[in-house]
C-alpha atoms as a PDB file:
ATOM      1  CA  UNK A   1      23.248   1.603   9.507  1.00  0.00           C
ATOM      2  CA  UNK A   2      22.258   5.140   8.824  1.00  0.00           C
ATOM      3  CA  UNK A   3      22.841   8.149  10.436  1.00  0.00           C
ATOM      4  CA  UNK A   4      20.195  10.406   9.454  1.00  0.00           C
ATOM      5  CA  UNK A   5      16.330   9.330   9.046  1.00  0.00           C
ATOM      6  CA  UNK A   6      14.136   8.854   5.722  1.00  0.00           C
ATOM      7  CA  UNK A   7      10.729   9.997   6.099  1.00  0.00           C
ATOM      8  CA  UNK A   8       8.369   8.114   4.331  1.00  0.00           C
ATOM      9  CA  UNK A   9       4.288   9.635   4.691  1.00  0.00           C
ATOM     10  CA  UNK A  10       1.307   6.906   3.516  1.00  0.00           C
ATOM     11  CA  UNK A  11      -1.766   8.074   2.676  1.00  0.00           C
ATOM     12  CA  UNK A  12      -4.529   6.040   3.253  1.00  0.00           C
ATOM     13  CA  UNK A  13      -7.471   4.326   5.121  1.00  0.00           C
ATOM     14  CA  UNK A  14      -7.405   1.169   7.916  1.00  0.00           C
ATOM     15  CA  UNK A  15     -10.897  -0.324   8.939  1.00  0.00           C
ATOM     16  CA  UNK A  16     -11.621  -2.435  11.973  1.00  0.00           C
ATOM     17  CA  UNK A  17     -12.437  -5.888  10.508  1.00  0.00           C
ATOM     18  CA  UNK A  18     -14.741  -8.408  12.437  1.00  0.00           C
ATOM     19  CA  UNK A  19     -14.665 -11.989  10.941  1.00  0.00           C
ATOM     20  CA  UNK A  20     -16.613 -14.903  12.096  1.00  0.00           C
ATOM     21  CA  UNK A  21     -20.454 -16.050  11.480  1.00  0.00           C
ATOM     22  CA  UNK A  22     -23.070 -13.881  11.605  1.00  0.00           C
ATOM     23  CA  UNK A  23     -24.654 -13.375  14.536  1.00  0.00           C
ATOM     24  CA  UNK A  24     -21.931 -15.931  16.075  1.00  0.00           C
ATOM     25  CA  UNK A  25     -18.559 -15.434  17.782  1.00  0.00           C
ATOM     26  CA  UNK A  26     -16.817 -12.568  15.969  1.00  0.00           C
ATOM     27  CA  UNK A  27     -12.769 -11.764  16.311  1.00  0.00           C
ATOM     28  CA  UNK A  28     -12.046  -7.637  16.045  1.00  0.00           C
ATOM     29  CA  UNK A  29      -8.910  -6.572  13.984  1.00  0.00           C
ATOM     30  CA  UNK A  30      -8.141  -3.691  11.668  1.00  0.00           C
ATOM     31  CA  UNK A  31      -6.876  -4.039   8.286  1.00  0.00           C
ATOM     32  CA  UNK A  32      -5.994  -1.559   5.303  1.00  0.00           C
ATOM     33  CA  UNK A  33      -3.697  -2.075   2.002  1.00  0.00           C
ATOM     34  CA  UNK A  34      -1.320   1.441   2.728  1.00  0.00           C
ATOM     35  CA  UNK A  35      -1.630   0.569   6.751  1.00  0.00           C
ATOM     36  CA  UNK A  36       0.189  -3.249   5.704  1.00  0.00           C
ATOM     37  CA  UNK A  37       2.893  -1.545   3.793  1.00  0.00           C
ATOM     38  CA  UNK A  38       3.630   0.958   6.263  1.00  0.00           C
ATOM     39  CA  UNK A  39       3.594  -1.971   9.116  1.00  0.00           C
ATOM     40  CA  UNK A  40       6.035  -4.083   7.032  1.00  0.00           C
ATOM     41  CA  UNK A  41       8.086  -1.300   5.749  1.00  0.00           C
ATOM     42  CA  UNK A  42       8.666   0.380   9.221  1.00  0.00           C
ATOM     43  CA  UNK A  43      10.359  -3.270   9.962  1.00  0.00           C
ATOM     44  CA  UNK A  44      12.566  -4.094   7.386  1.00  0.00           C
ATOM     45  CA  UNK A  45      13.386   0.109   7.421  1.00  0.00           C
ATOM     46  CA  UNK A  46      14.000  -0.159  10.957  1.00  0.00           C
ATOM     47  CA  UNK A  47      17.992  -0.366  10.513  1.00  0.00           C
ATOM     48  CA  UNK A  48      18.166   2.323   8.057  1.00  0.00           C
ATOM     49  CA  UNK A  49      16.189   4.772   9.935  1.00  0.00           C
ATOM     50  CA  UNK A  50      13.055   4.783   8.043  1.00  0.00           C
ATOM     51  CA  UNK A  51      10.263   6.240   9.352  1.00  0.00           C
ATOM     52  CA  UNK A  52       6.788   5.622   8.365  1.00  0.00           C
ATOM     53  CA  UNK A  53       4.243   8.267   8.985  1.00  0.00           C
ATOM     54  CA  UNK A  54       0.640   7.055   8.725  1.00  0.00           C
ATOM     55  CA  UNK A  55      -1.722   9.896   6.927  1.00  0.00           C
ATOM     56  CA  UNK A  56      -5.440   8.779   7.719  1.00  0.00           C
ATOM     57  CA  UNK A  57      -8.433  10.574   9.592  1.00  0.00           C
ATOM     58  CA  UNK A  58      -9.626   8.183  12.351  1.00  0.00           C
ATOM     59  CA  UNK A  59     -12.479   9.418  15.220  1.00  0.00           C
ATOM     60  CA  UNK A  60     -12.403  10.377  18.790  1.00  0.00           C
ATOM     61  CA  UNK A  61     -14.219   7.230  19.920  1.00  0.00           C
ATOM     62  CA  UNK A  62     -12.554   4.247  21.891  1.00  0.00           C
ATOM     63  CA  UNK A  63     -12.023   2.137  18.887  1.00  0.00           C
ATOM     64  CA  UNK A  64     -10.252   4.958  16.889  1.00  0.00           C
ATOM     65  CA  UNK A  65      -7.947   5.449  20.563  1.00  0.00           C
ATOM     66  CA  UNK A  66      -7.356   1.870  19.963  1.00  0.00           C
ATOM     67  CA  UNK A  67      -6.423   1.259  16.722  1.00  0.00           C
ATOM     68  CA  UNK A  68      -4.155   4.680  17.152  1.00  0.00           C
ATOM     69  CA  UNK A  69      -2.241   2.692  19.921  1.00  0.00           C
ATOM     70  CA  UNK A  70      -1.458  -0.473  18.057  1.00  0.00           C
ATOM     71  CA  UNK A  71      -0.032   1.187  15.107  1.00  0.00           C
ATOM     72  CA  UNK A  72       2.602   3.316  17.528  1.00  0.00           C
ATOM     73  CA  UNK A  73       2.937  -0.361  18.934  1.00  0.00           C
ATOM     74  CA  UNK A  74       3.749  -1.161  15.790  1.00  0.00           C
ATOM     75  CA  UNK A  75       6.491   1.481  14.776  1.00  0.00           C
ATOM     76  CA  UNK A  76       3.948   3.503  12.939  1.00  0.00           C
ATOM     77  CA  UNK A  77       4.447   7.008  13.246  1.00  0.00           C
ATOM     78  CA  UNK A  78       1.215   8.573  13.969  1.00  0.00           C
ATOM     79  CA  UNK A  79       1.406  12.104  13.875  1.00  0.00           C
ATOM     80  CA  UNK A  80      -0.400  12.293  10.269  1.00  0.00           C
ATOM     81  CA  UNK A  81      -3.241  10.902  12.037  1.00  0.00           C
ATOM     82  CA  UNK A  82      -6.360  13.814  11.702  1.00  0.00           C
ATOM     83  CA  UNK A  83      -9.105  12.857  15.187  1.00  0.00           C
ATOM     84  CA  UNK A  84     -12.674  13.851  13.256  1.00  0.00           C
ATOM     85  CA  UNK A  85     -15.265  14.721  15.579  1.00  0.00           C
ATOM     86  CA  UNK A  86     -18.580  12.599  14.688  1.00  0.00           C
ATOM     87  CA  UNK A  87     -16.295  10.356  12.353  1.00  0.00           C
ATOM     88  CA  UNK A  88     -15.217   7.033  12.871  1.00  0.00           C
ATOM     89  CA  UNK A  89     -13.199   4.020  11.481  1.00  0.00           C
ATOM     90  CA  UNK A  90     -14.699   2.124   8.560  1.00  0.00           C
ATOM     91  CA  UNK A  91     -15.624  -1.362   9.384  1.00  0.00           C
ATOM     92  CA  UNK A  92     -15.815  -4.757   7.554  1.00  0.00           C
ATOM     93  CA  UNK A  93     -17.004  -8.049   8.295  1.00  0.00           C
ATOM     94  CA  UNK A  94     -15.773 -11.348   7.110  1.00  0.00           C
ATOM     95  CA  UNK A  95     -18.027 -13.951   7.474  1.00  0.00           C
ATOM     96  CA  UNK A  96     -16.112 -17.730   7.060  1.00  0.00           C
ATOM     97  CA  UNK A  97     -18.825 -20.342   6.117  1.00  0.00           C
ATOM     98  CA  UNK A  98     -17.916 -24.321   6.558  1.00  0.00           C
ATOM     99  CA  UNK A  99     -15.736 -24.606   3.742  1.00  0.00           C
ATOM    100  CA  UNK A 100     -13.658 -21.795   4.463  1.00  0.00           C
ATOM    101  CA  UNK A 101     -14.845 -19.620   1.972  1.00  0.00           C
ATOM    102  CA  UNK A 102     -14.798 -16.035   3.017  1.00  0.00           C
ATOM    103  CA  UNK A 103     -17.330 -13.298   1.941  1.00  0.00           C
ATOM    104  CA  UNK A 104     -16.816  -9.573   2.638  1.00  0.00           C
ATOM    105  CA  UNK A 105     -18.604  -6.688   3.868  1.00  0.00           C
ATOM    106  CA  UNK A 106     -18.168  -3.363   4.211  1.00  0.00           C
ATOM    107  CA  UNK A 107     -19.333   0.090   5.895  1.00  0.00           C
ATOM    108  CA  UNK A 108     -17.280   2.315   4.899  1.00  0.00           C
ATOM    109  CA  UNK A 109     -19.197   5.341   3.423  1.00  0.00           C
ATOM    110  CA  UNK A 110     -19.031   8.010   6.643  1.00  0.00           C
ATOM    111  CA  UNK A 111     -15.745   6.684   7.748  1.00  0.00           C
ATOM    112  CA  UNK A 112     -13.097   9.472   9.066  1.00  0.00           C
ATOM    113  CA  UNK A 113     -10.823   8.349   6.287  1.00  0.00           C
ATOM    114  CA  UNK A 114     -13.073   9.867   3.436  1.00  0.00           C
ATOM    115  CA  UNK A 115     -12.859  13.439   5.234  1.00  0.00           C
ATOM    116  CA  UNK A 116      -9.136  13.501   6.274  1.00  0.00           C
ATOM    117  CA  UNK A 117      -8.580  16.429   3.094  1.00  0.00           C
ATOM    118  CA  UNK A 118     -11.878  18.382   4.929  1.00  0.00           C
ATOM    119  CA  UNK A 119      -9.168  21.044   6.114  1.00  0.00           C
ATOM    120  CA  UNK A 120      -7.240  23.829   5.589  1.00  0.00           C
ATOM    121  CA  UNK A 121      -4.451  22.472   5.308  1.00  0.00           C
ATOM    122  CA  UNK A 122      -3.304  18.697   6.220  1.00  0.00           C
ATOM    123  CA  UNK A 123      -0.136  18.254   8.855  1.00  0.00           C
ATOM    124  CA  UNK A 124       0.995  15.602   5.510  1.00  0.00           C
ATOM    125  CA  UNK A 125       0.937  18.579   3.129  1.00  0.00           C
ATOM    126  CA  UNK A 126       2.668  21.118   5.091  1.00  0.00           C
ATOM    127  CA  UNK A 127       4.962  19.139   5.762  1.00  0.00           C
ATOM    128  CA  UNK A 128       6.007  18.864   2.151  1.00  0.00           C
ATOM    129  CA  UNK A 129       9.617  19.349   1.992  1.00  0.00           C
ATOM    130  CA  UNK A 130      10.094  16.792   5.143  1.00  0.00           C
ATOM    131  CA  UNK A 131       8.857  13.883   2.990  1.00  0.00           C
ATOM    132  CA  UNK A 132      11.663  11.438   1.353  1.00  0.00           C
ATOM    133  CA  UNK A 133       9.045   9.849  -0.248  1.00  0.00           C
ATOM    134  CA  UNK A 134       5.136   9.475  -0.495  1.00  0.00           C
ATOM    135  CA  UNK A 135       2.998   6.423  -1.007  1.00  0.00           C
ATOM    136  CA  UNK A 136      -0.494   5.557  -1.937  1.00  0.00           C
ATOM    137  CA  UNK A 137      -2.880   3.292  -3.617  1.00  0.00           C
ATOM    138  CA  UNK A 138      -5.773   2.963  -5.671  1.00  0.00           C
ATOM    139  CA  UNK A 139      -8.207   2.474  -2.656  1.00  0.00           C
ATOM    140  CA  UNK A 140      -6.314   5.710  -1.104  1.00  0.00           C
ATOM    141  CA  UNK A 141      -7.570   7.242  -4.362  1.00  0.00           C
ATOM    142  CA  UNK A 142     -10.955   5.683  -4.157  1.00  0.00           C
ATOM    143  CA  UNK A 143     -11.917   6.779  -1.076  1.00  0.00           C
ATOM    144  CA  UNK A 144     -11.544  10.036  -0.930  1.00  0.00           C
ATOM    145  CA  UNK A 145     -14.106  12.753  -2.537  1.00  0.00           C
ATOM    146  CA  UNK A 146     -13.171  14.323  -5.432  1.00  0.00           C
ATOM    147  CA  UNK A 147     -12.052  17.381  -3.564  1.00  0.00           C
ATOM    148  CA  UNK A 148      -9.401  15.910  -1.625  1.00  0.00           C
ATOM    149  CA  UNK A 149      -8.401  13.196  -4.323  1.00  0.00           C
ATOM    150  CA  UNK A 150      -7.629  16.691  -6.057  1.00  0.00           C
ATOM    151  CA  UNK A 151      -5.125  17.707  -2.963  1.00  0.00           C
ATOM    152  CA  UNK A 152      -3.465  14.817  -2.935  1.00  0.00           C
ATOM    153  CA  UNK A 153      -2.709  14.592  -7.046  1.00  0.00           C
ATOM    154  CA  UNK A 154      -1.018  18.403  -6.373  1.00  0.00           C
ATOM    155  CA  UNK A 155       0.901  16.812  -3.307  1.00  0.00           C
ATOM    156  CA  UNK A 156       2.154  13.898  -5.728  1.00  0.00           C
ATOM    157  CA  UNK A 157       2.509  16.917  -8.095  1.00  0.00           C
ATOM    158  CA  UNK A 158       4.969  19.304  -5.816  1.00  0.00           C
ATOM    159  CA  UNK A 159       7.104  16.296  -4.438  1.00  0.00           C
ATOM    160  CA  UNK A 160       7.792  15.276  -8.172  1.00  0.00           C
ATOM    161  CA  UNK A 161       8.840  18.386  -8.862  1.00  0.00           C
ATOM    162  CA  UNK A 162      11.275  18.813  -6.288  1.00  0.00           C
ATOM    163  CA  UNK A 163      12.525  14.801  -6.733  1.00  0.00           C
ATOM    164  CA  UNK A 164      11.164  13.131  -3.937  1.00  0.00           C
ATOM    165  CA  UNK A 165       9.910   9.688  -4.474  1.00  0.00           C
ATOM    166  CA  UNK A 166       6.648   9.693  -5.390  1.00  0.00           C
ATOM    167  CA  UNK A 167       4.672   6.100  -5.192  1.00  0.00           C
ATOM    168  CA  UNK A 168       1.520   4.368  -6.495  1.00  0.00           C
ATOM    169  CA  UNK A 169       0.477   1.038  -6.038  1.00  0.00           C
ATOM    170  CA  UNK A 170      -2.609   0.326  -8.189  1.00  0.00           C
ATOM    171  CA  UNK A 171      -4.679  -1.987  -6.297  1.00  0.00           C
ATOM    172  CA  UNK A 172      -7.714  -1.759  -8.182  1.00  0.00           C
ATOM    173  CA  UNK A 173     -11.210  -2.186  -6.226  1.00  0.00           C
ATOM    174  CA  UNK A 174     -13.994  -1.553  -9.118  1.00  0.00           C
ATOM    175  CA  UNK A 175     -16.732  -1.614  -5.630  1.00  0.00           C
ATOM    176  CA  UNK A 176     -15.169   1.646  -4.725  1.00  0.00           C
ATOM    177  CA  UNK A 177     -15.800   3.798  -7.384  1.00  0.00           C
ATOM    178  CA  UNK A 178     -18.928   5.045  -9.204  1.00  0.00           C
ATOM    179  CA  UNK A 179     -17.935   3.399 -12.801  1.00  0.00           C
ATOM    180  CA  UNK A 180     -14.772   2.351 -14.320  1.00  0.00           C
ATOM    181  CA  UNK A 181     -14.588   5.962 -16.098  1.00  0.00           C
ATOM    182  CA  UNK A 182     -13.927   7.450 -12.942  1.00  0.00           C
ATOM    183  CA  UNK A 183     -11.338   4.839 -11.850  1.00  0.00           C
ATOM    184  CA  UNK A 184      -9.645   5.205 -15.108  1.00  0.00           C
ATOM    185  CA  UNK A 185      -9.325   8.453 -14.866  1.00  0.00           C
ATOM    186  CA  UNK A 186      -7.735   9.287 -11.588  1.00  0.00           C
ATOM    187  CA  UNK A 187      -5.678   6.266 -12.244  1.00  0.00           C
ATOM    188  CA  UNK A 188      -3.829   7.697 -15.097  1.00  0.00           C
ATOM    189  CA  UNK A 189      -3.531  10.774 -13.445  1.00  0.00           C
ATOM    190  CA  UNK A 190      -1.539   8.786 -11.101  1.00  0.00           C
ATOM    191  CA  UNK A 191       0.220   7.292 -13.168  1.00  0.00           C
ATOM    192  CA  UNK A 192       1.141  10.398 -14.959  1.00  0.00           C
ATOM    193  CA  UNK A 193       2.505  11.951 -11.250  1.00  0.00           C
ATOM    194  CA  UNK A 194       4.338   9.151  -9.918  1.00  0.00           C
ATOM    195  CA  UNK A 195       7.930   8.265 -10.435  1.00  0.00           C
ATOM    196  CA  UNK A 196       7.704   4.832  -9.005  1.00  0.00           C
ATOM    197  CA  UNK A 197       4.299   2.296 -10.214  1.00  0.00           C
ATOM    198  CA  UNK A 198       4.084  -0.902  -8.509  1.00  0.00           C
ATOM    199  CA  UNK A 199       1.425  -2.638 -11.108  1.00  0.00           C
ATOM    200  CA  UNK A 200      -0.900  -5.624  -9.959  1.00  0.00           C
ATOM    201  CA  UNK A 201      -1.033  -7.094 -13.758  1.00  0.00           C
ATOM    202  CA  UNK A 202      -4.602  -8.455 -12.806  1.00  0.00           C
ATOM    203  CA  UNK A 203      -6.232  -5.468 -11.573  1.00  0.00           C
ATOM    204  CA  UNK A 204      -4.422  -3.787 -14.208  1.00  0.00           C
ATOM    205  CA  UNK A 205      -6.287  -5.465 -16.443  1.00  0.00           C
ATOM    206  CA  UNK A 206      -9.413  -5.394 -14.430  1.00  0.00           C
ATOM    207  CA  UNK A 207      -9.487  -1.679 -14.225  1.00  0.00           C
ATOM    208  CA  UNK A 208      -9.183  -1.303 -18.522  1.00  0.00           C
ATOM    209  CA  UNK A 209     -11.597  -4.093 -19.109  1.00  0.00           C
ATOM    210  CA  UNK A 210      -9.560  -6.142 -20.972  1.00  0.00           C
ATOM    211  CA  UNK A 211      -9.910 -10.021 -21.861  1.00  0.00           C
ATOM    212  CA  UNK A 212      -6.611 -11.851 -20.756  1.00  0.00           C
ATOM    213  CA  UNK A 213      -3.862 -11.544 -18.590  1.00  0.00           C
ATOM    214  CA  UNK A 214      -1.200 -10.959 -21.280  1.00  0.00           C
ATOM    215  CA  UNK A 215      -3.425  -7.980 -22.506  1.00  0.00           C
ATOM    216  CA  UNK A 216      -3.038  -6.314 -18.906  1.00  0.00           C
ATOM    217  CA  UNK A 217       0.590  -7.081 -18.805  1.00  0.00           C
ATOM    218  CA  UNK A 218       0.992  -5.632 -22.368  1.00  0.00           C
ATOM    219  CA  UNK A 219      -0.998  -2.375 -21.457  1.00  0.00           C
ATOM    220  CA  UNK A 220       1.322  -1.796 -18.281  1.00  0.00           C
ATOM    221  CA  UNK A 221       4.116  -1.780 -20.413  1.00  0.00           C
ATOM    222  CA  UNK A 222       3.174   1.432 -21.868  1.00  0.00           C
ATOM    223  CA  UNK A 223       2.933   3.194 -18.297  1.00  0.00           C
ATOM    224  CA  UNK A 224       4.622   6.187 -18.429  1.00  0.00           C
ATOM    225  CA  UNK A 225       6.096   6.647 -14.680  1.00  0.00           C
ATOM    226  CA  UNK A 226      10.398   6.525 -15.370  1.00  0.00           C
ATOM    227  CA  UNK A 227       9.918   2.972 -12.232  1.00  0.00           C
ATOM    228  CA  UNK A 228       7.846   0.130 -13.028  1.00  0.00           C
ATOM    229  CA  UNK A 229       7.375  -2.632 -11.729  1.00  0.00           C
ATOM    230  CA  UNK A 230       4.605  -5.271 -12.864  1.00  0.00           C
ATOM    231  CA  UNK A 231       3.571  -8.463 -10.898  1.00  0.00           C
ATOM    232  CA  UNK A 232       2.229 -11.086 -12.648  1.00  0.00           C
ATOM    233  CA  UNK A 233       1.510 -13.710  -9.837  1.00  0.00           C
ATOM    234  CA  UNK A 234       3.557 -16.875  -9.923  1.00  0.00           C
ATOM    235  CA  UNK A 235       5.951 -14.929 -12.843  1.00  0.00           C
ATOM    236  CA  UNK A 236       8.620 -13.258 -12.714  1.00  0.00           C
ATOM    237  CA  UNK A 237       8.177  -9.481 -11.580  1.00  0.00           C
ATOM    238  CA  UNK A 238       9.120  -7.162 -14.274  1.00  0.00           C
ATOM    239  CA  UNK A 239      11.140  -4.027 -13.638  1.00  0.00           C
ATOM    240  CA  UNK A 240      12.084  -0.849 -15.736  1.00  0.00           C
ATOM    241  CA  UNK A 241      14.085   1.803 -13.933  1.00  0.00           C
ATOM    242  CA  UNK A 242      16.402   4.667 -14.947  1.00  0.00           C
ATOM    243  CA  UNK A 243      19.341   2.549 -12.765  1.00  0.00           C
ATOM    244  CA  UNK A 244      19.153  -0.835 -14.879  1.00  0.00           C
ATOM    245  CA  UNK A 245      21.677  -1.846 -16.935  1.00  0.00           C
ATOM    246  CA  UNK A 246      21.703  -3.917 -20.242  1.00  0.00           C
ATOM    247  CA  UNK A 247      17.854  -4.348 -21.430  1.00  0.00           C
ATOM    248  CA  UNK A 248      15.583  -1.851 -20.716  1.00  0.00           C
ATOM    249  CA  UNK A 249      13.248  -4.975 -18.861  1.00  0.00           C
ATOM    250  CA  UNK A 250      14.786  -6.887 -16.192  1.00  0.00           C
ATOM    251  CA  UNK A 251      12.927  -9.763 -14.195  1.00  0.00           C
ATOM    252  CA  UNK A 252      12.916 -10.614 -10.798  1.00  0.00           C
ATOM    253  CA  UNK A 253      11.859 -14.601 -10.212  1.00  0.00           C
ATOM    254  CA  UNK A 254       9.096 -14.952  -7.384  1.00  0.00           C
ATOM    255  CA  UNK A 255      10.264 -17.648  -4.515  1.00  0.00           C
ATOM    256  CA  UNK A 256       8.401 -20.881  -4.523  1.00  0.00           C
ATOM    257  CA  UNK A 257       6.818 -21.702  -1.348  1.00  0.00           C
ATOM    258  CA  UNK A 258       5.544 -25.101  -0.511  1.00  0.00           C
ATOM    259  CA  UNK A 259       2.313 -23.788   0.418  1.00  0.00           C
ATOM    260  CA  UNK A 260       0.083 -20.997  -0.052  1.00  0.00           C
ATOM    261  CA  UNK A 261      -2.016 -20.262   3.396  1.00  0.00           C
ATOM    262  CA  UNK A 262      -3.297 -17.013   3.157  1.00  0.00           C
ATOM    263  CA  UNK A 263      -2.327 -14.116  -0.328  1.00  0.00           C
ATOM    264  CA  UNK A 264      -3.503 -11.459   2.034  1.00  0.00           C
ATOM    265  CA  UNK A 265      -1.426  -8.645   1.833  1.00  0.00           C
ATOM    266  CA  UNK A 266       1.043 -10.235  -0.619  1.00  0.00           C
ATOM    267  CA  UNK A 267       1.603  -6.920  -2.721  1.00  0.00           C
ATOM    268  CA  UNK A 268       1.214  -4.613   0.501  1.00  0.00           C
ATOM    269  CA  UNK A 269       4.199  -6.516   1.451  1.00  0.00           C
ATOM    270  CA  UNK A 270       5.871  -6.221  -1.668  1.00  0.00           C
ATOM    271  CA  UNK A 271       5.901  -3.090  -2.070  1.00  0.00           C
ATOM    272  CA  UNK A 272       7.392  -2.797   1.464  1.00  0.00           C
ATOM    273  CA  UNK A 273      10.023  -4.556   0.708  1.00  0.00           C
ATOM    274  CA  UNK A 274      10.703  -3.054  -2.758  1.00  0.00           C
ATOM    275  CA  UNK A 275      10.401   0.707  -1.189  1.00  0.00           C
ATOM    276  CA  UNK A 276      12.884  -0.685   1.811  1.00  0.00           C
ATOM    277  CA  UNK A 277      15.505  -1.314  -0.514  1.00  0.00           C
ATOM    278  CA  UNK A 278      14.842   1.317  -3.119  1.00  0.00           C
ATOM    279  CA  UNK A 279      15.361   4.110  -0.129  1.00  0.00           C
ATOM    280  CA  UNK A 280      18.500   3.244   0.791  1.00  0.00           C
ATOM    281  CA  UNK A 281      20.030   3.503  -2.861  1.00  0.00           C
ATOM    282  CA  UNK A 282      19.683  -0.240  -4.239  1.00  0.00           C
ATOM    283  CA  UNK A 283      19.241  -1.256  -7.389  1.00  0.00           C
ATOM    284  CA  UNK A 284      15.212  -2.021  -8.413  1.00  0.00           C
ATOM    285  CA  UNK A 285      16.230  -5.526  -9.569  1.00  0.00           C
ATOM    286  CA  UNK A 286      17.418  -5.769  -5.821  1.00  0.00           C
ATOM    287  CA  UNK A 287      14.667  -4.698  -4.422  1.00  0.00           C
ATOM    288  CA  UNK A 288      12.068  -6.614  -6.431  1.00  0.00           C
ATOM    289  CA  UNK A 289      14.212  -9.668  -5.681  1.00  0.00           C
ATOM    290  CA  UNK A 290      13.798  -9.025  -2.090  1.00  0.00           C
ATOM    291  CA  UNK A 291       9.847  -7.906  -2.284  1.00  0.00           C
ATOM    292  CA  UNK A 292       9.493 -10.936  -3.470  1.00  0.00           C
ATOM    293  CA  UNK A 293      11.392 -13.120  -0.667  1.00  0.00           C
ATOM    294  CA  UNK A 294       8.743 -11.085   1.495  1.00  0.00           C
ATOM    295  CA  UNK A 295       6.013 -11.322   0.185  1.00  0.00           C
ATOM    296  CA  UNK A 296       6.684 -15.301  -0.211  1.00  0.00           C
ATOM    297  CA  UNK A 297       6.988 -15.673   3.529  1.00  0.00           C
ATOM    298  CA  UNK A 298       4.261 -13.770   4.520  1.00  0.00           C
ATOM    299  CA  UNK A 299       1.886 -15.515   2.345  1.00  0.00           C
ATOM    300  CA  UNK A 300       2.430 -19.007   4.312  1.00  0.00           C
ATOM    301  CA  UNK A 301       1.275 -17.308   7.002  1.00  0.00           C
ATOM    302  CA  UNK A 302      -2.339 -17.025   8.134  1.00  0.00           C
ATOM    303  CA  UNK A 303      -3.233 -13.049   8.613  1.00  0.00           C
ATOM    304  CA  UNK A 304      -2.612  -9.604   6.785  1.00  0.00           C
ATOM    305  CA  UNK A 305       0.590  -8.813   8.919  1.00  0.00           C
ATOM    306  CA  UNK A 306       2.499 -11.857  10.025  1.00  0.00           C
ATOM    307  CA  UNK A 307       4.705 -12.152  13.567  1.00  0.00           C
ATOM    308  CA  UNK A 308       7.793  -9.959  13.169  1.00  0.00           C
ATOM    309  CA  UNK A 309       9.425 -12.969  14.310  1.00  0.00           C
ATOM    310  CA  UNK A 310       8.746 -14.955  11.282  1.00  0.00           C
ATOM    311  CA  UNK A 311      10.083 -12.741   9.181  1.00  0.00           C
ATOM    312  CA  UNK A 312      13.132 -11.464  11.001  1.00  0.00           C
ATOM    313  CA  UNK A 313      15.762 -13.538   8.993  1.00  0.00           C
ATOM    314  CA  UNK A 314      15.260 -11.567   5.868  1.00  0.00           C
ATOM    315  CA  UNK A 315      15.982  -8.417   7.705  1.00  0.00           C
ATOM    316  CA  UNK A 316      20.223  -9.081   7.891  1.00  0.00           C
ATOM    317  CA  UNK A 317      21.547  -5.819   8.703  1.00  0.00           C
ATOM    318  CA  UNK A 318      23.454  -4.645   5.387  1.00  0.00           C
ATOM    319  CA  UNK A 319      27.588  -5.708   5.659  1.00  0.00           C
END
């Protein structure tokens, strides 16, 4: 166990989700790709000290008070968190019909998320030189106006340059953003500022508009950040980093499972689990290996963040 803490901050947005039939019984939740992976990192971090430090803008209403509470519940670290006036959360609604099938919708486009840069200056960037390590998304990128996707590129920008971790998970939402132009270009940007990619090979090759699978995979490649790691669904992850030894491509196997339930937050929790292991100095085959083991539990599992319970066997203190 560690003596001294890692601070990790994630930048991002959490909604409050309704799902049921419309204008039936409805059951309230919040959800949010950066708000997973901060949940699921602040447990398997918990031994070594991690802390995860939520960067959002939520309102001053009840639901905001609400949603602040159950991610300190949570081990969330919440004092990132920017209270808007007249803002509030995003919300969407998924509606189940009789098969199962799930449609989505969102409101989204005043949320307190989209204004969090609207400042001076942020509590996340001045405290620069605190973070270990910072992490975002596409949809962190997406959401935010073009002024504050600006302050956040010169964030990932100072904490390269002074070799903290810097983090981007691509998950790719083309409903977000005003044409694939725009997405392509703040993605490479990205790309260009982060020394760690986690790479969705899918909405890799959604976001370039290319025909097959094995086209997205073969674009990724070419990424420049030093860390890379592409998932390719039921393949084996593949991982570059400036640790590996041998070839300059090593793969990490995905666990079977003997059934799928719910692929809700299966990279959020990957990337957890990667970044868990990666902070405390193991090797990225390592830490892919055990993203991997996560992310194949949680997905048997009904639900964006499973019981800590079910997963507390793969968190075995270190020998």
């Amino acid at each position: 166990m560690r003596t001294s803490e890692i601070n990790v901050a994630l930048v991002g947005e959490c909604m409050l989700e309704l799902q049921g039939q419309a204008f039936g019984s409805m059951q309230q939740s919040f959800g949010g790709d950066t708000l997973n992976t901060a949940v699921y990192l602040a447990r398997c971090g918990a031994a070594d000290r991690i802390r995860c430090h939520y960067a959002t803008g939520l309102g001053e209403d009840g639901l905001s008070s609400g949603m602040l509470a159950r991610w300190a519940a949570a081990g969330i670290e919440t004092d990132l968190v920017r209270r808007i006036p007249g803002r509030m959360p995003g919300l969407y609604m998924i509606e189940v019909d009789a098969q199962g099938e799930r449609r989505f919708n969102y409101w989204r486009d005043s949320s307190a998320a989209k204004a969090y840069f609207d400042a001076g200056i942020t509590a996340l960037e001045q405290g620069l030189y605190r973070w270990d390590a910072l992490y975002l998304s596409g949809i962190s990128l997406a959401i935010l106006p073009p002024a504050g996707r600006r302050r956040l590129f010169m964030l990932m920008q100072a904490m390269r340059e002074r070799g903290a971790m810097v983090v981007f998970d691509n998950n790719y939402r083309p409903r977000l953003w005003r044409d694939a132009a725009e997405a392509q270009a703040a993605f490479n940007e990205a790309f260009e500022l982060a020394s760690i990619a986690l790479v969705t090979a899918d909405d890799h090759q959604l976001l370039l508009g290319l025909p097959t699978l094995a086209a997205g995979v073969a674009a990724a490649l070419e990424l420049a950040p030093p860390e890379l790691v592409i998932k390719r669904g039921r393949e084996a992850t593949l991982v570059r980093a400036p640790d590996a030894s041998g070839a300059a491509w090593q793969e990490a196997a995905t666990e079977p499972v003997p059934k799928v339930v719910d692929t809700t937050a299966a990279g959020d929790s990957f990337a957890a689990g990667y970044l868990s292991r990666r902070l405390v100095g193991a090797s990225a085959l390592d830490a892919a290996h055990f993203g991997n083991r996560l992310a194949a539990r949680v997905i048997q599992h009904r639900g964006a963040l499973i019981a800590p319970e079910l997963m507390a066997d793969l968190l075995v203190p270190p020998q």
